[in-house]
PDB file of N, CA and C in Angstrom:
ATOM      1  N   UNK A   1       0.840  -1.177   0.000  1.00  0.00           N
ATOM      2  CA  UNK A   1       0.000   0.000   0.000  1.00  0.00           C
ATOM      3  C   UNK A   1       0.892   1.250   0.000  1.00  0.00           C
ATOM      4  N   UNK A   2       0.395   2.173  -0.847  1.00  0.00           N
ATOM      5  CA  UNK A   2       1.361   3.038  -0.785  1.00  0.00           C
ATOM      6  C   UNK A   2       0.796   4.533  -0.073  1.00  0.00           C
ATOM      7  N   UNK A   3       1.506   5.007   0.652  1.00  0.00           N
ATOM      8  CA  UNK A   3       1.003   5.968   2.084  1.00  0.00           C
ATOM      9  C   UNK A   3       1.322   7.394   1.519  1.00  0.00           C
ATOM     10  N   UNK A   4       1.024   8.730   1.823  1.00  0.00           N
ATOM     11  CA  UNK A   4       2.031   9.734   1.178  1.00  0.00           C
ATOM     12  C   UNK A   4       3.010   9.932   1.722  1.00  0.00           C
ATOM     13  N   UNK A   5       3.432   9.604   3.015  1.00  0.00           N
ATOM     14  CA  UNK A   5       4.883   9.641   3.773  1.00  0.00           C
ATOM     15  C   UNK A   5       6.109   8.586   2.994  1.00  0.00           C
ATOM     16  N   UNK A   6       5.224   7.750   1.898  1.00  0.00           N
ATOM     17  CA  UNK A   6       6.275   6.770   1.728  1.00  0.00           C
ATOM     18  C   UNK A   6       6.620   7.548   0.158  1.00  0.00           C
ATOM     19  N   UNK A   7       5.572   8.487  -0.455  1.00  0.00           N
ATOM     20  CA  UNK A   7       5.935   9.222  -1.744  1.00  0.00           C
ATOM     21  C   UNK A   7       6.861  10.400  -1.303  1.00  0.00           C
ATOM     22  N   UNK A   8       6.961  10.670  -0.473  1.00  0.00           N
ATOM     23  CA  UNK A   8       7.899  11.986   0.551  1.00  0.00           C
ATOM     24  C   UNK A   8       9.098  11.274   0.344  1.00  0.00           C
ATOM     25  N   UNK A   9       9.183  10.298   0.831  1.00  0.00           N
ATOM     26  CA  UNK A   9      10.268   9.669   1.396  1.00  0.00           C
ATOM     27  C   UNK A   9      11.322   9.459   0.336  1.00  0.00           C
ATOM     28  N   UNK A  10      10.713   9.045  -1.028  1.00  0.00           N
ATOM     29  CA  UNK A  10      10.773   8.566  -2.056  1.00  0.00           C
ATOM     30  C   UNK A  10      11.442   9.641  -3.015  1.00  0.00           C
ATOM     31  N   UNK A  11      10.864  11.120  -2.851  1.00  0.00           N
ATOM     32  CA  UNK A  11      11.263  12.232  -3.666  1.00  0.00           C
ATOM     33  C   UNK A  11      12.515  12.954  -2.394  1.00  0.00           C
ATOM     34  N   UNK A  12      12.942  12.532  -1.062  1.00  0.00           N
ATOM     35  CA  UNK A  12      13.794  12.897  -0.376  1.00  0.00           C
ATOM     36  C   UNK A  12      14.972  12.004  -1.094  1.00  0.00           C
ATOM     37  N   UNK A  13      14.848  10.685  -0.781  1.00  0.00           N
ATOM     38  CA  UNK A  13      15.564   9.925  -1.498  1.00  0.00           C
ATOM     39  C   UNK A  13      16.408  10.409  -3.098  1.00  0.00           C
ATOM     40  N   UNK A  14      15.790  10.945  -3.579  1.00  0.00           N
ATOM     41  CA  UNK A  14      16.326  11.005  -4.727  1.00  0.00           C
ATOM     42  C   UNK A  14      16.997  12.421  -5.390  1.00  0.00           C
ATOM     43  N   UNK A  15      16.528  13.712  -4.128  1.00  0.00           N
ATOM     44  CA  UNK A  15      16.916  14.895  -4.433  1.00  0.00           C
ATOM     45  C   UNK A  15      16.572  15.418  -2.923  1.00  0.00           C
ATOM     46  N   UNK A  16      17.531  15.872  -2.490  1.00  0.00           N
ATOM     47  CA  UNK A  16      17.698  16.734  -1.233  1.00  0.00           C
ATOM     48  C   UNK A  16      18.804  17.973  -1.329  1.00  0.00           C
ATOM     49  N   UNK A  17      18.343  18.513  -0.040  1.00  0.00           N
ATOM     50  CA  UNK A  17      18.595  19.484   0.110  1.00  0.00           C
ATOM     51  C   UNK A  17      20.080  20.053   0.376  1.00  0.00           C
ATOM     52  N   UNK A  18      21.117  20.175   0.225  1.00  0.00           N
ATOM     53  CA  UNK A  18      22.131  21.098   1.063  1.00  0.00           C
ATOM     54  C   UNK A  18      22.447  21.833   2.007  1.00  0.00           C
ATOM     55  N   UNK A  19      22.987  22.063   3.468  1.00  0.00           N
ATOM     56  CA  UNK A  19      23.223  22.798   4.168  1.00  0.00           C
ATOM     57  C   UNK A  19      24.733  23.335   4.734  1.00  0.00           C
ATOM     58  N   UNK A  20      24.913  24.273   4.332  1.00  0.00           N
ATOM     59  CA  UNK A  20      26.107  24.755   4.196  1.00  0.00           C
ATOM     60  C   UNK A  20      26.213  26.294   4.979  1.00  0.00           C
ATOM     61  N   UNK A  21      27.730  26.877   5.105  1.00  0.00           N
ATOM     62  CA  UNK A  21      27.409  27.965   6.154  1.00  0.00           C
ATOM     63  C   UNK A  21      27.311  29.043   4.923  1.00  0.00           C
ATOM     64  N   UNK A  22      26.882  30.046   5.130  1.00  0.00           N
ATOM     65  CA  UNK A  22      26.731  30.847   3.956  1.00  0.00           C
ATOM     66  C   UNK A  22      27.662  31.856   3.646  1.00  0.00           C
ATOM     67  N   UNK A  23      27.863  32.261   2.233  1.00  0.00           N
ATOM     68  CA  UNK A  23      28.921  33.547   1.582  1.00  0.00           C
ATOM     69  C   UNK A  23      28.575  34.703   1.807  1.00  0.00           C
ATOM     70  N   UNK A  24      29.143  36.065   2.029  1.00  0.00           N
ATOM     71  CA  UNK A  24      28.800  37.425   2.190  1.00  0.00           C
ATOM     72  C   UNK A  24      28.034  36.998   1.049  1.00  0.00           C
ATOM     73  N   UNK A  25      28.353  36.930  -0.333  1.00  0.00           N
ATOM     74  CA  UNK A  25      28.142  36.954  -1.617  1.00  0.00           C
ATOM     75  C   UNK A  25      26.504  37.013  -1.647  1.00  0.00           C
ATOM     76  N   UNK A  26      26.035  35.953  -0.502  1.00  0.00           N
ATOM     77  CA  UNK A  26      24.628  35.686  -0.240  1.00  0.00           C
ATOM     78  C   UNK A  26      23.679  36.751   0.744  1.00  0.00           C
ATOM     79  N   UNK A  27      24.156  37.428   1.189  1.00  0.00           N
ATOM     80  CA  UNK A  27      23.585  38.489   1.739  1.00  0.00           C
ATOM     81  C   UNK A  27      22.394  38.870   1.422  1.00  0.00           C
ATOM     82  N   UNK A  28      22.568  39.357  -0.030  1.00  0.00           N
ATOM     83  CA  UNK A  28      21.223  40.059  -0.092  1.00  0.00           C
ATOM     84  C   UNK A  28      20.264  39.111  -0.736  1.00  0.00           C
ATOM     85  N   UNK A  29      20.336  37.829  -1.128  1.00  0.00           N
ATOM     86  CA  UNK A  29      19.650  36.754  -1.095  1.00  0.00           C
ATOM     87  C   UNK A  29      18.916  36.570  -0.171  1.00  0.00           C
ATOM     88  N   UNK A  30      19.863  36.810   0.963  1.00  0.00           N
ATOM     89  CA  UNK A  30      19.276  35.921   2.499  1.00  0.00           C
ATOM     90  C   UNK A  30      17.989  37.535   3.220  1.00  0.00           C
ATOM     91  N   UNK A  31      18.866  38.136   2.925  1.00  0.00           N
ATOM     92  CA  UNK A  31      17.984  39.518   3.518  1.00  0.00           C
ATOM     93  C   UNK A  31      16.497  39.648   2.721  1.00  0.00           C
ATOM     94  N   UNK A  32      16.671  39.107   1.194  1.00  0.00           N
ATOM     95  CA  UNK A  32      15.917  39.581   0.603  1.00  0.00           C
ATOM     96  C   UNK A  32      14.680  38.359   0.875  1.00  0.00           C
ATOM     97  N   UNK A  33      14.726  36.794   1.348  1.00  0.00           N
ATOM     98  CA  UNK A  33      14.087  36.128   1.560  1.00  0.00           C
ATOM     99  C   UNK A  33      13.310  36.422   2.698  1.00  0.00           C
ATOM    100  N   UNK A  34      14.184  37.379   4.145  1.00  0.00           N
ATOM    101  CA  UNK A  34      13.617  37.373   5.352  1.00  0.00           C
ATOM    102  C   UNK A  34      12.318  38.591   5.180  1.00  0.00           C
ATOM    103  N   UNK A  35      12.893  39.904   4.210  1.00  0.00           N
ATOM    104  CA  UNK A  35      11.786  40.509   4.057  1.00  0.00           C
ATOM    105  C   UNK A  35      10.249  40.247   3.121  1.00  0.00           C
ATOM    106  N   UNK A  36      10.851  39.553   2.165  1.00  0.00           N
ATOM    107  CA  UNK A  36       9.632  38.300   2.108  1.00  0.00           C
ATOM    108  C   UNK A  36       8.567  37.385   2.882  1.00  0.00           C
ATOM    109  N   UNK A  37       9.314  37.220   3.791  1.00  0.00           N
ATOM    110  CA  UNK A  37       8.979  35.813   4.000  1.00  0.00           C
ATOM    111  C   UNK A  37       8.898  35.963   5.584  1.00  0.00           C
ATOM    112  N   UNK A  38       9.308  36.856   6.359  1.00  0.00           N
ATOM    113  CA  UNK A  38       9.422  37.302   7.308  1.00  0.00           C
ATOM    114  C   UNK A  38       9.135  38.488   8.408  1.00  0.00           C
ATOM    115  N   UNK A  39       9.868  39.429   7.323  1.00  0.00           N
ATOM    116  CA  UNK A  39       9.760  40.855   7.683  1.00  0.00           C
ATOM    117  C   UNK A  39       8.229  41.122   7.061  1.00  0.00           C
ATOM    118  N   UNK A  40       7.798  40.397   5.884  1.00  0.00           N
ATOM    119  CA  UNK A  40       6.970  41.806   5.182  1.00  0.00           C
ATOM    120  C   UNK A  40       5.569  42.277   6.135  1.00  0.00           C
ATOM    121  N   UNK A  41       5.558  43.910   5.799  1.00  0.00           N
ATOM    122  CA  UNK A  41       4.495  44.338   6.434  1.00  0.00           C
ATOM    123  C   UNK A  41       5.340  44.826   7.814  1.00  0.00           C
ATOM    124  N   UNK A  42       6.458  44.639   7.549  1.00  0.00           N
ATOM    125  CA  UNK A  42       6.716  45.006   9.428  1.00  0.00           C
ATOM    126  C   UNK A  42       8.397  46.155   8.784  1.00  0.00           C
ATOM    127  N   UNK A  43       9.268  46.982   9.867  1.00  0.00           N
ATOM    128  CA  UNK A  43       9.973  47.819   9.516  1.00  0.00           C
ATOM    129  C   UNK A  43      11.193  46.846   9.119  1.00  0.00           C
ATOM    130  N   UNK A  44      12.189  46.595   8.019  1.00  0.00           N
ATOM    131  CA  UNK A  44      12.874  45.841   7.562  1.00  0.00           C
ATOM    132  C   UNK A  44      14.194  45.923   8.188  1.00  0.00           C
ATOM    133  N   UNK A  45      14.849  45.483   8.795  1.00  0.00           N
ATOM    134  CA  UNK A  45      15.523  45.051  10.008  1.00  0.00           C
ATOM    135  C   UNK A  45      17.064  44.169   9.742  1.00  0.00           C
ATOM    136  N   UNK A  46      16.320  42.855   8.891  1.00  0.00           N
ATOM    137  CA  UNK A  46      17.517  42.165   8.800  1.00  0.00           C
ATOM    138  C   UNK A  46      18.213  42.541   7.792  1.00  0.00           C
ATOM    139  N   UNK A  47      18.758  43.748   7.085  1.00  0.00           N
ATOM    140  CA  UNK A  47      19.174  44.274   5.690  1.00  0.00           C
ATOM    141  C   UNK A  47      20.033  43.545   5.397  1.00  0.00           C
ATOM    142  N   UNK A  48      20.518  43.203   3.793  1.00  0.00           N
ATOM    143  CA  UNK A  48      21.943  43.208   3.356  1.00  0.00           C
ATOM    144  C   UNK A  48      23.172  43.371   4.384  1.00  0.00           C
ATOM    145  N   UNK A  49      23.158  44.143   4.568  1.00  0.00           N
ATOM    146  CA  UNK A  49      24.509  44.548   5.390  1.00  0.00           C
ATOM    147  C   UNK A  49      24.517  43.929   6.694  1.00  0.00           C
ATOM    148  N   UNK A  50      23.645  44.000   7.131  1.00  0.00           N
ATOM    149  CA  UNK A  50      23.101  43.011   8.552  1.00  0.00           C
ATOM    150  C   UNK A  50      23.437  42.334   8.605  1.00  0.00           C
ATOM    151  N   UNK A  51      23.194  41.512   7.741  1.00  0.00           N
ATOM    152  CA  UNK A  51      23.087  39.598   7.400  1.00  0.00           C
ATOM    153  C   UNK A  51      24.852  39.551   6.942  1.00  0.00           C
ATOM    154  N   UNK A  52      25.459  40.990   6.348  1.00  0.00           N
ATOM    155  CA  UNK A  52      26.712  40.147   6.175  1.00  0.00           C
ATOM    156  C   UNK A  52      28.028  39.934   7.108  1.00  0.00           C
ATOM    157  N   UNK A  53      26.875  41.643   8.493  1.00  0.00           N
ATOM    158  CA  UNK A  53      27.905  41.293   9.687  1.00  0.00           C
ATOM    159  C   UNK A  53      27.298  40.038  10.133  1.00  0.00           C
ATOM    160  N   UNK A  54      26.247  39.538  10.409  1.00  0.00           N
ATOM    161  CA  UNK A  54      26.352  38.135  10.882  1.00  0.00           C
ATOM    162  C   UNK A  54      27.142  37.191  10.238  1.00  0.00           C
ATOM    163  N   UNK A  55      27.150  36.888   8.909  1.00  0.00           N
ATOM    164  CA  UNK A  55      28.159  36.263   8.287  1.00  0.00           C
ATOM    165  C   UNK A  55      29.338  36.469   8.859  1.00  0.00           C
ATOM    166  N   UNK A  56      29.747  37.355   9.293  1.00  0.00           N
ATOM    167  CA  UNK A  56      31.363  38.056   9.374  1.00  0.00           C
ATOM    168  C   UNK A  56      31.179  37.525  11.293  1.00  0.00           C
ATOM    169  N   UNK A  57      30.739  37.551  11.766  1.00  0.00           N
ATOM    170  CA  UNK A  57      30.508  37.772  13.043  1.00  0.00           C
ATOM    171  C   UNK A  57      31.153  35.955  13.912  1.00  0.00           C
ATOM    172  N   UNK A  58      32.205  36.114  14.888  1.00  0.00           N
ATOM    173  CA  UNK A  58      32.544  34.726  15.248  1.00  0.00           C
ATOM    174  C   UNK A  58      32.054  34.159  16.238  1.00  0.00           C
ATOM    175  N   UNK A  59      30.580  34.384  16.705  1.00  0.00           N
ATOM    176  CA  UNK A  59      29.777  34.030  17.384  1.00  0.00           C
ATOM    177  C   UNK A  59      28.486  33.380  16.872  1.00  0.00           C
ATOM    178  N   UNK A  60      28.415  34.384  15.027  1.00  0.00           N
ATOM    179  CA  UNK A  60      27.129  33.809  14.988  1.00  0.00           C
ATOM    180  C   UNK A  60      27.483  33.090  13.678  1.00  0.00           C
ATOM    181  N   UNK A  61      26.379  31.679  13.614  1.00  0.00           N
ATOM    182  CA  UNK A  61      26.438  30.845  12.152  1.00  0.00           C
ATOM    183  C   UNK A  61      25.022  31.497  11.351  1.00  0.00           C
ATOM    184  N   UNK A  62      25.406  31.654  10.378  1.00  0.00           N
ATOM    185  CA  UNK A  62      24.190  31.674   9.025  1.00  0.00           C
ATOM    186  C   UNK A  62      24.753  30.473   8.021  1.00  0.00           C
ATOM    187  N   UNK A  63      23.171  29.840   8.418  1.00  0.00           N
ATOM    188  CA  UNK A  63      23.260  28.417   7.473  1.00  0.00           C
ATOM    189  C   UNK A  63      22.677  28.494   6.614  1.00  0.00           C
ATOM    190  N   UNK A  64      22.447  28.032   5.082  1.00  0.00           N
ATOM    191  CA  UNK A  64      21.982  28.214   4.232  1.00  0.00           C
ATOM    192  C   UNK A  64      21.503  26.539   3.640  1.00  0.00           C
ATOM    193  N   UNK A  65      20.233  26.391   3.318  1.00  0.00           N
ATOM    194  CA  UNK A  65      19.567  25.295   2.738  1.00  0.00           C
ATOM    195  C   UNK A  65      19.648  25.774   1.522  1.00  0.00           C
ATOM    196  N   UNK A  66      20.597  24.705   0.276  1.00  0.00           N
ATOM    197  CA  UNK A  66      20.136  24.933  -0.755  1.00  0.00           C
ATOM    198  C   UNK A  66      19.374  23.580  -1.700  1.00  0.00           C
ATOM    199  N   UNK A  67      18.660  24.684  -2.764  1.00  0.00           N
ATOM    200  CA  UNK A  67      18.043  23.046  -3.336  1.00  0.00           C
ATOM    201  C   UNK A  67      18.339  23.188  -5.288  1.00  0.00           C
ATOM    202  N   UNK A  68      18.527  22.398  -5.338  1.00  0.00           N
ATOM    203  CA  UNK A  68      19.148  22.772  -6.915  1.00  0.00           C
ATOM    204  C   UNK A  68      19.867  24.120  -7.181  1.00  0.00           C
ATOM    205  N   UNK A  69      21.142  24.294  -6.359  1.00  0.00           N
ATOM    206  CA  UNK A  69      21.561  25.526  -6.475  1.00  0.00           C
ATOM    207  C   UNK A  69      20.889  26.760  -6.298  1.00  0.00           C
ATOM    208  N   UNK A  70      19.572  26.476  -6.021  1.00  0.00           N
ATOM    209  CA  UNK A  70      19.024  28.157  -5.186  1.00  0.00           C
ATOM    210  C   UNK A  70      18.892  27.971  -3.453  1.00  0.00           C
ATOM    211  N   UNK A  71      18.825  28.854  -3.270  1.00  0.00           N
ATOM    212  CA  UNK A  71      18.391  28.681  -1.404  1.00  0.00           C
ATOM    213  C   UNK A  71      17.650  28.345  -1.168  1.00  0.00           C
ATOM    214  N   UNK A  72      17.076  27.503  -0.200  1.00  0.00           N
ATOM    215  CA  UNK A  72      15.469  27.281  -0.187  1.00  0.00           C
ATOM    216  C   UNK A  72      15.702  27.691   1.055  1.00  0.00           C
ATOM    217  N   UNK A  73      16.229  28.048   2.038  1.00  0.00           N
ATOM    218  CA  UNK A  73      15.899  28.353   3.618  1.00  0.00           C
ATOM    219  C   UNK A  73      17.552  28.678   4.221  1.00  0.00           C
ATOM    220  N   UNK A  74      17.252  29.511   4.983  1.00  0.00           N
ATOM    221  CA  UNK A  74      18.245  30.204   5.928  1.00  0.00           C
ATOM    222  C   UNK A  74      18.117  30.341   7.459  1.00  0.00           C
ATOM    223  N   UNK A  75      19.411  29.948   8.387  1.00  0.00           N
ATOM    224  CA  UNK A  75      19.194  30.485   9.910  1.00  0.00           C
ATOM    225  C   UNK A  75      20.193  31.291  10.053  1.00  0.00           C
ATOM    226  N   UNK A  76      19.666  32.304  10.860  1.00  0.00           N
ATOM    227  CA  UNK A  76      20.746  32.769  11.626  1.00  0.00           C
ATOM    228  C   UNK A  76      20.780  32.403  12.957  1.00  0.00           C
ATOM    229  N   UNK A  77      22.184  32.105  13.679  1.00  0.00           N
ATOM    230  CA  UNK A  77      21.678  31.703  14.771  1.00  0.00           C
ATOM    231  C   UNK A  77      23.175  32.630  15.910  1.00  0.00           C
ATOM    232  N   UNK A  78      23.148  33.110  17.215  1.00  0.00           N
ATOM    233  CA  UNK A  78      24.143  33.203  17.827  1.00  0.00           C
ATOM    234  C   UNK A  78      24.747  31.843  18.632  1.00  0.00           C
ATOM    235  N   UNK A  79      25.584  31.493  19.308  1.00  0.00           N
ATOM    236  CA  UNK A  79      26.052  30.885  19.927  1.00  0.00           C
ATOM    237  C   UNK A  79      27.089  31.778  20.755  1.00  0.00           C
ATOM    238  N   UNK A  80      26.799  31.528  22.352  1.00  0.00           N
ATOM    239  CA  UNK A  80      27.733  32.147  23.284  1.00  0.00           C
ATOM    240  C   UNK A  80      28.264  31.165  24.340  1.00  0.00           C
ATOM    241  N   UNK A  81      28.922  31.372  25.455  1.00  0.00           N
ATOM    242  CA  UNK A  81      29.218  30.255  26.563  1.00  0.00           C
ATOM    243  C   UNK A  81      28.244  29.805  27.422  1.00  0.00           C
ATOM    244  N   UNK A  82      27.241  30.848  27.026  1.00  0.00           N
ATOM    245  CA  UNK A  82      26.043  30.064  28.314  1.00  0.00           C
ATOM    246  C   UNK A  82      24.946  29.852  27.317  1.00  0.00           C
ATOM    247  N   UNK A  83      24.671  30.728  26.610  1.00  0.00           N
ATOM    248  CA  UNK A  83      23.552  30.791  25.797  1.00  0.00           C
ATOM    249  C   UNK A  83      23.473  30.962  24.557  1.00  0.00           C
ATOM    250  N   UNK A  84      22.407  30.239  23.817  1.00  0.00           N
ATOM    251  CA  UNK A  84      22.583  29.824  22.204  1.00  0.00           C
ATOM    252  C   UNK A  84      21.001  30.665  22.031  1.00  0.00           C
ATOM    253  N   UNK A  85      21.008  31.764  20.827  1.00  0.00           N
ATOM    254  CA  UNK A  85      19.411  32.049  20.060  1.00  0.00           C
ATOM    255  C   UNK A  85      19.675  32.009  19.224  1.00  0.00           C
ATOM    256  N   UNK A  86      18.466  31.876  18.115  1.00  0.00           N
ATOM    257  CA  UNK A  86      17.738  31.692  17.170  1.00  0.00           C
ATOM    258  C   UNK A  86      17.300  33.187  16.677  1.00  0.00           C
ATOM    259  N   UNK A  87      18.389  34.077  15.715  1.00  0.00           N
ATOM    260  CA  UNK A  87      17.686  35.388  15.162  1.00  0.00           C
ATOM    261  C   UNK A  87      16.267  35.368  14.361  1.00  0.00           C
ATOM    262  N   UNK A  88      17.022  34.475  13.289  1.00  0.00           N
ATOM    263  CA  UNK A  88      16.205  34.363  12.368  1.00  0.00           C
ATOM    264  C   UNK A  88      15.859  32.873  11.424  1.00  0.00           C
ATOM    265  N   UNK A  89      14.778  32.471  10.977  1.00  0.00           N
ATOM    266  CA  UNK A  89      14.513  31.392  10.310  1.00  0.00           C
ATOM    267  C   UNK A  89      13.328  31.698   9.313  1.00  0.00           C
ATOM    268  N   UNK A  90      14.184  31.150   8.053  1.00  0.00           N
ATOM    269  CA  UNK A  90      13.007  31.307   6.897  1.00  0.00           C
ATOM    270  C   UNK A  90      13.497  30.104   5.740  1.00  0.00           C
ATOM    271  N   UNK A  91      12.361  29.438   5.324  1.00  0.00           N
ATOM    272  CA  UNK A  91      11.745  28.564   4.280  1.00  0.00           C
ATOM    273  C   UNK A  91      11.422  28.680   3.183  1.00  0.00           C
ATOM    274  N   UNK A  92      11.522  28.871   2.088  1.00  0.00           N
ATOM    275  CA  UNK A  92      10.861  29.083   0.964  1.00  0.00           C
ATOM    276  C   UNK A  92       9.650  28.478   0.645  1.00  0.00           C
ATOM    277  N   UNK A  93       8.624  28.367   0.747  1.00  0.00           N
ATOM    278  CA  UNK A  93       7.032  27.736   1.065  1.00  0.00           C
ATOM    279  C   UNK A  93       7.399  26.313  -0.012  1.00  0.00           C
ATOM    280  N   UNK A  94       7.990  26.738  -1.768  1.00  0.00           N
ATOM    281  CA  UNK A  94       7.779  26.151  -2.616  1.00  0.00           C
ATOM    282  C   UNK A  94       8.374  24.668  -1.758  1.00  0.00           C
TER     283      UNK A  94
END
């Protein structure tokens, strides 16, 4: 019998995703997904330049999901000695 978790499973199997730490280069990729997908409707915050001091920054990781060579999703995240947050997280719906 075939289930839809087992047709999921099936199209994971055969094409997945990438996660890698991300390039300045990607900046305004990544900025431009959060005001999409994140920001919109609200005052825009995570800019270009933002996202590339986090890149630059040796506390914090920006990870990048890619899927056939485009991004499909981004974190930013800090990491410190006591305490770890979560800036930002975004998905591409598709």
């Amino acid at each position: 019998m075939h289930t839809r978790t087992n047709d999921y499973r099936t199209l994971l199997s055969k094409e997945t995703a990438t996660l890698r730490l991300a390039h300045t280069s990607e900046a305004a990729a990544i900025a431009a997904m959060s005001r999409l997908h994140v920001e919109h409707g609200l005052r825009w915050r995570w800019t270009p330049a933002r996202v590339r001091r986090a890149i630059a920054h040796a506390e914090t990781v920006v990870l990048v999901a890619t899927f056939r060579g485009d991004i499909a999703g981004f974190a930013i995240m800090r990491f410190g000695d006591l305490e770890a947050h979560l800036h930002l997280l975004a998905v591409e719906p598709r």
